[in-house]
Protein backbone atom coordinates (compact mmCIF):
# COMPACT_ATOMS: atom_id res chain seq x y z
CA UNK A 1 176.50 132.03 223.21
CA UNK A 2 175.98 135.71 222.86
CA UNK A 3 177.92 138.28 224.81
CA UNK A 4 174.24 139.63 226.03
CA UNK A 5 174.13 136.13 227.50
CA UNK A 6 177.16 136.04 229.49
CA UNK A 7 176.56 139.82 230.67
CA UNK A 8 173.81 138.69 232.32
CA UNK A 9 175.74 136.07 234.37
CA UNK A 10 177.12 136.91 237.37
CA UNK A 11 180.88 136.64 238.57
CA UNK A 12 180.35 132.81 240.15
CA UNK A 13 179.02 131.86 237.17
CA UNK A 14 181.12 132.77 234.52
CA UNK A 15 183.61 131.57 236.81
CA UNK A 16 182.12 128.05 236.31
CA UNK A 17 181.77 128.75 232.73
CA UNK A 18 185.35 129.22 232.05
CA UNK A 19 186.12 125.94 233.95
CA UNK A 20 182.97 124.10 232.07
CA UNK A 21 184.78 125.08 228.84
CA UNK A 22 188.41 124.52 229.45
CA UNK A 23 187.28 120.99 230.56
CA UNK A 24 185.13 120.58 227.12
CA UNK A 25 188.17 122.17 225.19
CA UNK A 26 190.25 119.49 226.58
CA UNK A 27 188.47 116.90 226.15
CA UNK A 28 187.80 117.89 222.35
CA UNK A 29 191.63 118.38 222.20
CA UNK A 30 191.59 114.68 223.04
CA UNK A 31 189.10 113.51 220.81
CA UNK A 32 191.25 115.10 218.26
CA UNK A 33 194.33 113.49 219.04
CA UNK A 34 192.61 110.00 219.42
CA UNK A 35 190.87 110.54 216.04
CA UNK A 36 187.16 110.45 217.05
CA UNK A 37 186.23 114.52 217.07
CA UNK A 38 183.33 114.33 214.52
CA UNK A 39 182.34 118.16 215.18
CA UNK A 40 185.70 119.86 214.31
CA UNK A 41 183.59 123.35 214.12
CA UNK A 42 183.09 122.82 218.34
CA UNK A 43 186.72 123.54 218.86
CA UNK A 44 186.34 126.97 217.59
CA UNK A 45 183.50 127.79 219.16
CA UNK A 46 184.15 126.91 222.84
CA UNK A 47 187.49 128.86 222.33
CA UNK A 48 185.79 131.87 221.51
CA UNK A 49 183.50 131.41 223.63
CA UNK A 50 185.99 130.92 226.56
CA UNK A 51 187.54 134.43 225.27
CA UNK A 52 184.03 136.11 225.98
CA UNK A 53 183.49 135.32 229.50
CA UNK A 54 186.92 136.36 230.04
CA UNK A 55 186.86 139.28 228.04
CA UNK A 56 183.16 140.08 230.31
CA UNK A 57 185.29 139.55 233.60
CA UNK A 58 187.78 141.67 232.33
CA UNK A 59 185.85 144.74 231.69
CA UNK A 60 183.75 144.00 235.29
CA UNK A 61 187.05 144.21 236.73
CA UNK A 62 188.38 147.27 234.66
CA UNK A 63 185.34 148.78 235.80
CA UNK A 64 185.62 147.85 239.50
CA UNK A 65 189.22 149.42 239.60
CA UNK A 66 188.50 152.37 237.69
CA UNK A 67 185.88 153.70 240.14
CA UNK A 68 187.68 152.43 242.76
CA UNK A 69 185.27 150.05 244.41
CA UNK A 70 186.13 146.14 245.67
């Protein structure tokens, strides 16, 4: 996905994003380790992907505590 994507997400759900993709990075770590990962390529993307949304919810909360609102 595109950072213009997750932007566009609110908190709650790139909340459940990050979960959604740790689980799917696990279990590809898994298929890995058991020898069945066919789409090696997958790994890479849901990692970066995982450091967008919380590189998104960084900067949302960056923002929040730089102009001092909660």
């Amino acid at each position: 996905m595109k950072v213009a994507e997750f932007r566009a997400k609110s908190d709650d759900e790139l909340e459940d994003q990050i979960r959604d993709l740790k689980k799917e990075s696990f279990n590809l770590r898994f298929q890995k380790a058991s020898g069945q990962l066919e789409n090696t390529a997958r790994q890479r993307q849901v990692r970066r992907d995982l450091a967008r949304v919380k590189t998104v919810l960084g900067e949302r909360l960056s923002a929040k505590s730089s102009t001092g609102v909660e």
